[in-house]
Protein backbone atom coordinates (compact mmCIF):
# COMPACT_ATOMS: atom_id res chain seq x y z
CA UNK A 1 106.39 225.05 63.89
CA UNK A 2 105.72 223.22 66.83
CA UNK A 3 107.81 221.15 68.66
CA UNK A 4 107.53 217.30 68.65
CA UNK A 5 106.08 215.64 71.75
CA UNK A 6 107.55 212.87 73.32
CA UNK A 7 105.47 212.14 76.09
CA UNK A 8 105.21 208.29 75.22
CA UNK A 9 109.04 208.49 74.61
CA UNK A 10 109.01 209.63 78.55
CA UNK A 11 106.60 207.33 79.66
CA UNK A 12 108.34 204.69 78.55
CA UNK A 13 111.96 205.36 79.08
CA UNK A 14 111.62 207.10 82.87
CA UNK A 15 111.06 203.55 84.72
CA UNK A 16 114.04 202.38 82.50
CA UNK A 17 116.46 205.26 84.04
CA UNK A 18 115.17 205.76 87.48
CA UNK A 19 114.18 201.75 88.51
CA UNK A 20 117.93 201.13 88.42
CA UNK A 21 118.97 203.92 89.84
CA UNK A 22 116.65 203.76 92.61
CA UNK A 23 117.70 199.92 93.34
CA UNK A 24 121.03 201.07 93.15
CA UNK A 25 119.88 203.84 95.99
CA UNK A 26 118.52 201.02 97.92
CA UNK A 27 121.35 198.35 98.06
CA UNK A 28 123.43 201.11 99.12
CA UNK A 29 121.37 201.44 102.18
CA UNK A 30 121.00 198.39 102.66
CA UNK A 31 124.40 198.03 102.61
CA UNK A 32 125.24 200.75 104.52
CA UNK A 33 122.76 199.27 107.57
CA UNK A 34 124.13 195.65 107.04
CA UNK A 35 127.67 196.71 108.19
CA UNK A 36 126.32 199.08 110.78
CA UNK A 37 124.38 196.05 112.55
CA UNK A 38 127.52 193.86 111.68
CA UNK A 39 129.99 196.27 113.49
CA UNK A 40 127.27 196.49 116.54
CA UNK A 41 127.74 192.13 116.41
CA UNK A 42 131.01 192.17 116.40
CA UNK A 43 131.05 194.59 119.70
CA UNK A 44 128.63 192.39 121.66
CA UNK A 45 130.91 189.08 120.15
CA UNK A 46 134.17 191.19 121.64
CA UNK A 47 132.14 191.68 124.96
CA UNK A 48 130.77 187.92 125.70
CA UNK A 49 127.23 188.78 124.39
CA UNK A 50 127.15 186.04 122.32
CA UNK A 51 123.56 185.79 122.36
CA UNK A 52 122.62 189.44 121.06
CA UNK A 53 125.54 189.19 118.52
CA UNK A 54 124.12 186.06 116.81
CA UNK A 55 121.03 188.37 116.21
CA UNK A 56 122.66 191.34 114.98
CA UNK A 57 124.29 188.93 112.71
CA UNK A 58 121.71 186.57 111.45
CA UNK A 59 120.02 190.51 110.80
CA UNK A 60 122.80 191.32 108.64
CA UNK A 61 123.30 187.87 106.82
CA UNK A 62 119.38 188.07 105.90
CA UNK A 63 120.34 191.72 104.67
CA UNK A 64 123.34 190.57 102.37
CA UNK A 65 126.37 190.97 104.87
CA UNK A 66 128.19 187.50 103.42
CA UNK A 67 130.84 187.61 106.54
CA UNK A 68 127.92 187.99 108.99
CA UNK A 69 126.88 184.59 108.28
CA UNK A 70 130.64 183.63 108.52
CA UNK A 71 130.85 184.97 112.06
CA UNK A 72 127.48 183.56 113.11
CA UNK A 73 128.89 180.12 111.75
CA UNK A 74 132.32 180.60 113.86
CA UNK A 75 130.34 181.83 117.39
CA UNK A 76 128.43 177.98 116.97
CA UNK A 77 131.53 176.04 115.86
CA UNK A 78 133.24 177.56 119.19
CA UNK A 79 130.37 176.45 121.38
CA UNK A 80 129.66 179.63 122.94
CA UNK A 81 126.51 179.70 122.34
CA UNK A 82 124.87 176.34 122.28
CA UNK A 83 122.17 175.17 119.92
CA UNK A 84 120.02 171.53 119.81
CA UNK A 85 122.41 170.92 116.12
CA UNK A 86 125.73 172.61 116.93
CA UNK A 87 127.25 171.04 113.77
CA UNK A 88 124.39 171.44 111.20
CA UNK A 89 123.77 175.02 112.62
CA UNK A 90 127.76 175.21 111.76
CA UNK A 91 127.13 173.97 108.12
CA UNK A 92 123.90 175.84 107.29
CA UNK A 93 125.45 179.24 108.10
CA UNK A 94 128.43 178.55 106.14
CA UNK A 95 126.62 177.63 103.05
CA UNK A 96 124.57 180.89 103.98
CA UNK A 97 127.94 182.97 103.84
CA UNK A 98 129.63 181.04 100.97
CA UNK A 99 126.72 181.99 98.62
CA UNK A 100 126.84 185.39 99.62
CA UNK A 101 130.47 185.54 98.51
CA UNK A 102 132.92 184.76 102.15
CA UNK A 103 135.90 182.84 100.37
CA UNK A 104 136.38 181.93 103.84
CA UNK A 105 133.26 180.16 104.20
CA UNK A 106 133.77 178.63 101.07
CA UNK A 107 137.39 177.48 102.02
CA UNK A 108 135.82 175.84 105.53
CA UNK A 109 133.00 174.29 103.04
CA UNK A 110 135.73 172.57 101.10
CA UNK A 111 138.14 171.23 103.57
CA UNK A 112 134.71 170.00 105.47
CA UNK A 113 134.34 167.72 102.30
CA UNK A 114 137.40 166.36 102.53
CA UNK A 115 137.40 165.75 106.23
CA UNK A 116 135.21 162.75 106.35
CA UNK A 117 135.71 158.93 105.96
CA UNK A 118 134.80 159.22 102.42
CA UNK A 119 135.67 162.33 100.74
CA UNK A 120 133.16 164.51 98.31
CA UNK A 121 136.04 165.44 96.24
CA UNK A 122 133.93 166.90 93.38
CA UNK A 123 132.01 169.13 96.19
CA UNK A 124 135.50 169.69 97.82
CA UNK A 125 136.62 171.12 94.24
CA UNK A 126 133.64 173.46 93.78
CA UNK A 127 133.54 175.18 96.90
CA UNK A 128 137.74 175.34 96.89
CA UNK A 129 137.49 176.36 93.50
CA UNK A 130 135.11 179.85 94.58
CA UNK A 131 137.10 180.65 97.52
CA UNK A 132 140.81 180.29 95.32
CA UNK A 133 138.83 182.49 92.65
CA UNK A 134 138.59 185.06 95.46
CA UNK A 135 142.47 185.06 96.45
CA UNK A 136 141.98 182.29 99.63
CA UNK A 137 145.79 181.38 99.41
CA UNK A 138 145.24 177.91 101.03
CA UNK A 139 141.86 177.33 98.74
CA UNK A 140 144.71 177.78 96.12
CA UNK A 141 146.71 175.20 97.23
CA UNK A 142 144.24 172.83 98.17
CA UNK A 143 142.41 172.95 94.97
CA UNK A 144 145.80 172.49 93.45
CA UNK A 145 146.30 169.50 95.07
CA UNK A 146 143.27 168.15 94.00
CA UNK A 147 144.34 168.72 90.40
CA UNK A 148 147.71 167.49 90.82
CA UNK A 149 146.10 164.12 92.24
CA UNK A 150 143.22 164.09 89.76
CA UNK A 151 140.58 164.20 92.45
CA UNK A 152 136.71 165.58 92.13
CA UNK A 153 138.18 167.34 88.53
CA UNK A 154 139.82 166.32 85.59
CA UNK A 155 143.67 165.55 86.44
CA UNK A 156 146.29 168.18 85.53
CA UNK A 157 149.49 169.10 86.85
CA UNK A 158 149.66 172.72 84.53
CA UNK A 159 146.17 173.60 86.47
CA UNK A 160 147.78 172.22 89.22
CA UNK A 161 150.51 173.98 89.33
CA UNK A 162 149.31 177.77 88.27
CA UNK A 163 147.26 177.46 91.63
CA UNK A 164 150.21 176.36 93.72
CA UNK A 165 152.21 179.78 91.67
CA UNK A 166 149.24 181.55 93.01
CA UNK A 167 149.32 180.59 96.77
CA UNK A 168 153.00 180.87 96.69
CA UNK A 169 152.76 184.24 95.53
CA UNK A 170 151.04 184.79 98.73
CA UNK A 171 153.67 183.39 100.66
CA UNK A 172 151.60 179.79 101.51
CA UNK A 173 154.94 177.81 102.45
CA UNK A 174 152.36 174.67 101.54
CA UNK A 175 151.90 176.04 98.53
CA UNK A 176 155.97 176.61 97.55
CA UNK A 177 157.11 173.23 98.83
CA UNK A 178 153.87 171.88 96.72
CA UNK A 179 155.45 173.66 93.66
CA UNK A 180 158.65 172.97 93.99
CA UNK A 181 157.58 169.33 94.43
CA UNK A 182 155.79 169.54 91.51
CA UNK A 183 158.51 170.90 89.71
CA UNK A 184 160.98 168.39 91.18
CA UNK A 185 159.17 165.25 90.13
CA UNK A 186 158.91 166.55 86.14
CA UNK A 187 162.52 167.63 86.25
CA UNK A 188 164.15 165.76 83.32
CA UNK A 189 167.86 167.80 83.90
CA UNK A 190 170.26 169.14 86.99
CA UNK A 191 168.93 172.70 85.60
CA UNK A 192 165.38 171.93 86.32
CA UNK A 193 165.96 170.24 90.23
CA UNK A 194 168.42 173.63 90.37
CA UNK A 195 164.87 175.37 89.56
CA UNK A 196 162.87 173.55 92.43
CA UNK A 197 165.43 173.74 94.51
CA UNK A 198 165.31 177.32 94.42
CA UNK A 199 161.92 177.49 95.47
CA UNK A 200 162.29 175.07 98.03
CA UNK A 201 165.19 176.41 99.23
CA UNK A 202 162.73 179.80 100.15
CA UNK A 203 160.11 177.32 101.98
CA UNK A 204 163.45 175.59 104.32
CA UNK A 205 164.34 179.08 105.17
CA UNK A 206 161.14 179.21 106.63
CA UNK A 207 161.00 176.28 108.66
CA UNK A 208 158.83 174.03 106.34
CA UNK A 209 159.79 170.55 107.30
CA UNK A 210 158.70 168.89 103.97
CA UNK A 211 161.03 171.33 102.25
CA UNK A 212 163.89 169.76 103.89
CA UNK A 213 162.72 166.22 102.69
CA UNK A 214 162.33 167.54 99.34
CA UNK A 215 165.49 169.20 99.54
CA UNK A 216 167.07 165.67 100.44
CA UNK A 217 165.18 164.11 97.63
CA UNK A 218 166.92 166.95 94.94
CA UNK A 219 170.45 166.28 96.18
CA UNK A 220 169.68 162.64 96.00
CA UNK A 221 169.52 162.70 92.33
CA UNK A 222 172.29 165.26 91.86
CA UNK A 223 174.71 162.47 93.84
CA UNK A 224 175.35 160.15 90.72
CA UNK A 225 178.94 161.70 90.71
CA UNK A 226 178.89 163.24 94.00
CA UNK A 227 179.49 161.98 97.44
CA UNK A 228 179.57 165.72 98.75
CA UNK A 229 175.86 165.53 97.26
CA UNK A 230 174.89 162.32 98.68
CA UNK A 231 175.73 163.80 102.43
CA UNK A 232 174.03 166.69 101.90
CA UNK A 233 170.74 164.78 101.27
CA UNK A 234 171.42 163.21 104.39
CA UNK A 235 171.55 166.65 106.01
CA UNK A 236 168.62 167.74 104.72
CA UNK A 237 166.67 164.45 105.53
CA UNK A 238 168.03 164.56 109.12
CA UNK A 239 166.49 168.38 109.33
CA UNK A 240 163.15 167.31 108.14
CA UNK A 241 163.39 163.60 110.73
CA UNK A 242 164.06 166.44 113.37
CA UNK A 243 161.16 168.47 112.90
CA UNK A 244 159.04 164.90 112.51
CA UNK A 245 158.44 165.20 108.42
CA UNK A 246 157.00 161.81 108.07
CA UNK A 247 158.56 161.79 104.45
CA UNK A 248 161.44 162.92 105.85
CA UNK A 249 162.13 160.07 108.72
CA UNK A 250 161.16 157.79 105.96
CA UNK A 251 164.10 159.13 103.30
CA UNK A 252 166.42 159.80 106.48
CA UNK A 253 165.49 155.80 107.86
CA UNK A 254 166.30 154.99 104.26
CA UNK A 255 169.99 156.62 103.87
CA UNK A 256 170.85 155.74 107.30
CA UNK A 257 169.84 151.76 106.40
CA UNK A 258 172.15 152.03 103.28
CA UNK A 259 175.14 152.66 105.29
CA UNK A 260 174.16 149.79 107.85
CA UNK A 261 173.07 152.19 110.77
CA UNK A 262 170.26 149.83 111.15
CA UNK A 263 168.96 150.73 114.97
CA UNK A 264 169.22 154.41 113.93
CA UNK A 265 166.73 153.81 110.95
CA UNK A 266 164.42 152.01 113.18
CA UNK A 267 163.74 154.60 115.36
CA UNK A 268 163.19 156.83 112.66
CA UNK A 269 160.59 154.02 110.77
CA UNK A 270 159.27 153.85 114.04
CA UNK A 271 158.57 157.68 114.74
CA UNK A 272 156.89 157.57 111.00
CA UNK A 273 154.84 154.30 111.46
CA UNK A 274 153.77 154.32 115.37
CA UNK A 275 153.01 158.22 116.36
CA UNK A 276 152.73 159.45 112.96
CA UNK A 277 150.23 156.54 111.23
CA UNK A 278 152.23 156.66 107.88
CA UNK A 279 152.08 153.85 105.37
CA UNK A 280 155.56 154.10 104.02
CA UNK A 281 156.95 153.37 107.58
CA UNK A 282 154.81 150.94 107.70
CA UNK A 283 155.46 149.12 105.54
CA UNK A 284 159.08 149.05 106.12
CA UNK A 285 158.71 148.44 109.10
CA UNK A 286 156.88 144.83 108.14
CA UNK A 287 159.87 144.53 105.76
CA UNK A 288 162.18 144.88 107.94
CA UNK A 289 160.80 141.79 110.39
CA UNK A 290 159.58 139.30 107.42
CA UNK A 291 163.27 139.89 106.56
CA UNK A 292 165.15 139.18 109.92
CA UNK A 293 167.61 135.67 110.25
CA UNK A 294 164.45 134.41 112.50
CA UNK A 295 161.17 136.59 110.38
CA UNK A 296 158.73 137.54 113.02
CA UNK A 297 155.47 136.61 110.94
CA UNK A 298 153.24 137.79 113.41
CA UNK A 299 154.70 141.68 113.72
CA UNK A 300 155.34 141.64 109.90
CA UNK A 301 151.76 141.16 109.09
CA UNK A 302 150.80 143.64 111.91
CA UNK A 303 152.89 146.53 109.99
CA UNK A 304 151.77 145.69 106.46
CA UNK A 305 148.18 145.34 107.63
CA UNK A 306 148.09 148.99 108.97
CA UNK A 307 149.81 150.01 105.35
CA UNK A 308 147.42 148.03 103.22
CA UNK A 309 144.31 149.45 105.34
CA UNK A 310 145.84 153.17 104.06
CA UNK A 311 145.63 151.91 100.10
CA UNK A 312 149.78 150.99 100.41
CA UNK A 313 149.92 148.54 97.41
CA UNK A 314 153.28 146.79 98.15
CA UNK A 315 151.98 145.83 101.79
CA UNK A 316 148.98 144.14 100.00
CA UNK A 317 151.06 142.19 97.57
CA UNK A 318 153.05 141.20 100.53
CA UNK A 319 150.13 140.50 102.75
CA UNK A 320 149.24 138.01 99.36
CA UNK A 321 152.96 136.32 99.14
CA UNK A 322 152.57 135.59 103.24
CA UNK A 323 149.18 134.62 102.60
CA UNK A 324 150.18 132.07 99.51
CA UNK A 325 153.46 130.72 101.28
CA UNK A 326 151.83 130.37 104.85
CA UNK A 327 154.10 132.28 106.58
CA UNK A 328 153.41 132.87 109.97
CA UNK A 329 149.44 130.83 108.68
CA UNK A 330 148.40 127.77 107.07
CA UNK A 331 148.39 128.53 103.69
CA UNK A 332 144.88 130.65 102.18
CA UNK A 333 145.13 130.52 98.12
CA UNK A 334 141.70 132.97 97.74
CA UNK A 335 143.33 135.39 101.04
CA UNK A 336 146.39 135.55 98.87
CA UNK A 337 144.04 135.87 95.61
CA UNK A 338 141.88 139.15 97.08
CA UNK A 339 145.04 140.76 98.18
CA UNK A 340 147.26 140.66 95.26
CA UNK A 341 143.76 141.95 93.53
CA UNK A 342 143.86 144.69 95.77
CA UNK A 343 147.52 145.66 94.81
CA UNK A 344 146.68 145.36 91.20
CA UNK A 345 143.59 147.77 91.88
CA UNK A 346 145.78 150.24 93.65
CA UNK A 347 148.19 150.42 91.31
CA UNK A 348 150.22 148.23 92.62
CA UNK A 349 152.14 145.16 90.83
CA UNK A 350 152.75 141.44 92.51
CA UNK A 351 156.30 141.00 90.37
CA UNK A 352 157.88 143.74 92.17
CA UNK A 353 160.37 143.67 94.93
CA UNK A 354 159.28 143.66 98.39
C-alpha cells in the first residue's frame, strides 16, 4: 500500500511555519544592529561628537531602537547641536520614541501638554496614561492627579488613587504625600487621618515639605479636645513655612493670625503671595488690607486681582462687593455683575464670608 502524499499539504503549510520564523530571525538582527549602532551613539554623545551621534541614532530610531529617538530628542532639547526648529525637532523625536514604546518620551509628551497657557489635558492623559502603563513612577502620579481633579478623563478619586499606590510603591514622595492627601480629605474618623498620617508621616521623614503641611492639616482636626494637638499642627506648619510649602506658609500664616501674631503671619502671606505667586496668599493678603481700621482700597484690589486672575473664586466675589459698594471706585453695577458671575462659574458663592 502506498503511502499518502501530501505535497499540497507542504506547499501550503511551509510559508505558514518558516515566514514567521524567518521574521522572527530578522527582528532579531535587526535588533541586535539597532543597539550596536545605539551603544556606538551613545560613545560619540559621551565624547562631544554630538553630530555623528545624532546619526547613529536617528539610524537606530528608523531601525526600531525606541530610546534612540529619546536620546536624539534630549541632544536637541540641550542645544548641543543646533537645528533651524530646536523645539519642533524636540517634539517630533519624542513622538518618534513614544510610539516606539520610551515611557520616558511619553512622560516628557505629557507634562509638555500641560506646560502651556492652555492645557491639552485629554492629550496630557493619553500620553501619561502609556508611560504609567510602563512603570514611569511620576507618569503615575501625574496621571493620578489628573483623575483626582477630573481633568482630560472622567473624574475619579479610586483611579486616582490606585495610581498614586503605584508611584508610591516606587518611592515617588509626590506620589505618598498625594495619597495620603487623598486619603486625608475622605477621612470620615481619627482612625482614617491615623491612616494618612502614616503615610505621610514616611514622605516628612523624607524631607517633603507638603507632607509637613498635610501633617499640620491632620493634627488640626484631631485638636477638637486637644491643645497638645493644636501645637503640634503648628509645628508641622512651621516645618513646611521653613522649607517655603506655599500651603504650608498659608496654614502656618493662618494659626499664627488666630493667636494675634499678626506681623508674623504677614510675612508668611507675604512669602506665599509675592515670591511664590499663590492665590490663597493672595487673597489674604487683600483681606487683610480691605479689613484694616483705615482699608487700603487700592492694595486690596491689587492682591485679589492677582488671586482672581489664578481662578480664586472668593477674590472675585470680593473684587464684585468692592466693585458694587465703590470702595476705593465710583461705584460699577455690571463690573460688580461679571465678577460675582465669575465666582459663581468657578465654583465660587457671593453669600459667603470674605
Amino acid at each position: 500500500m502506498k503511502k499518502p502524499r501530501f505535497s499540497l499539504l507542504y506547499f501550503i503549510l511551509t510559508p505558514v511555519i518558516l515566514l514567521p520564523v524567518a521574521a522572527m530571525i530578522f527582528l532579531v538582527i535587526r535588533g541586535s544592529e539597532a543597539q550596536q549602532i545605539y551603544n556606538r551613539a551613545l560613545k560619540n554623545a559621551n565624547a562631544g561628537n554630538f553630530a555623528e551621534a545624532a546619526k547613529d541614532f536617528e539610524r537606530a530610531g528608523f531601525l526600531g531602537h525606541g530610546e534612540s529617538y529619546y536620546s536624539l530628542a534630549r541632544i536637541f532639547q540641550s542645544g548641543k547641536l543646533k537645528v533651524d526648529n530646536q523645539q519642533e525637532a524636540v517634539y517630533v523625536n519624542l513622538v518618534r520614541a513614544s510610539l516606539h514604546g520610551s515611557v520616558e518620551a511619553a512622560y516628557e509628551l505629557g507634562m509638555i501638554s500641560l506646560d502651556t497657557p492652555v492645557p491639552d489635558y485629554a492629550q496630557a492623559a493619553l500620553y501619561l496614561r502609556n508611560a504609567a502603563l510602563g512603570g514611569h513612577a511620576l507618569a503615575q502620579y501625574e496621571l493620578g492627579k489628573l483623575y483626582e481633579q477630573g481633568r482630560g478623563v472622567i473624574k475619579s478619586e479610586v483611579l486616582a488613587g490606585e495610581f498614586y499606590r503605584k508611584a508610591a510603591g516606587q518611592n515617588c514622595l509626590e506620589a505618598q504625600t498625594a495619597l495620603g492627601m487623598l486619603l486625608l480629605t475622605r477621612a470620615a474618623t481619627p482612625d482614617e487621618l491615623l491612616k494618612a498620617e502614616k503615610l505621610l508621616q514616611a514622605a516628612a521623614a523624607r524631607k517633603h515639605a507638603r507632607a509637613f503641611t498635610a501633617l499640620g492639616v491632620i493634627y488640626e482636626k484631631l485638636s477638637a479636645d486637644s491643645d497638645e494637638a493644636l501645637a503640634k499642627a503648628g509645628i508641622y506648619y512651621r516645618k513646611a513655612a521653613e522649607m517655603r510649602d506655599p500651603e504650608g506658609l498659608v496654614n502656618y500664616g493662618d494659626w499664627l493670625m488666630r493667636r494675634d501674631r499678626t506681623a508674623e503671619a504677614l510675612a508668611n502671606y507675604r512669602c506665599a503671595a509675592d515670591e511664590l505667586d499663590f492665590a490663597p496668599a493672595q487673597h489674604r493678603m487683600g483681606v487683610y488690607f480691605f479689613k484694616l481700621p483705615e482699608p487700603d482700597y487700592g492694595l486690596s484690589r491689587k492682591y485679589f486681582e492677582r488671586a482672581a486672575q489664578k481662578g480664586y473664586a472668593a477674590s472675585w466675589r470680593n473684587l464684585g462687593i468692592m466693585a458694587e459698594l465703590g470702595h476705593g471706585c465710583p461705584p460699577d453695577a455690571a463690573r460688580a455683575a461679571k465678577c460675582y458671575k465669575m465666582a459663581e462659574d468657578l465654583n465660587g458663592t457671593v453669600s459667603g464670608k470674605r
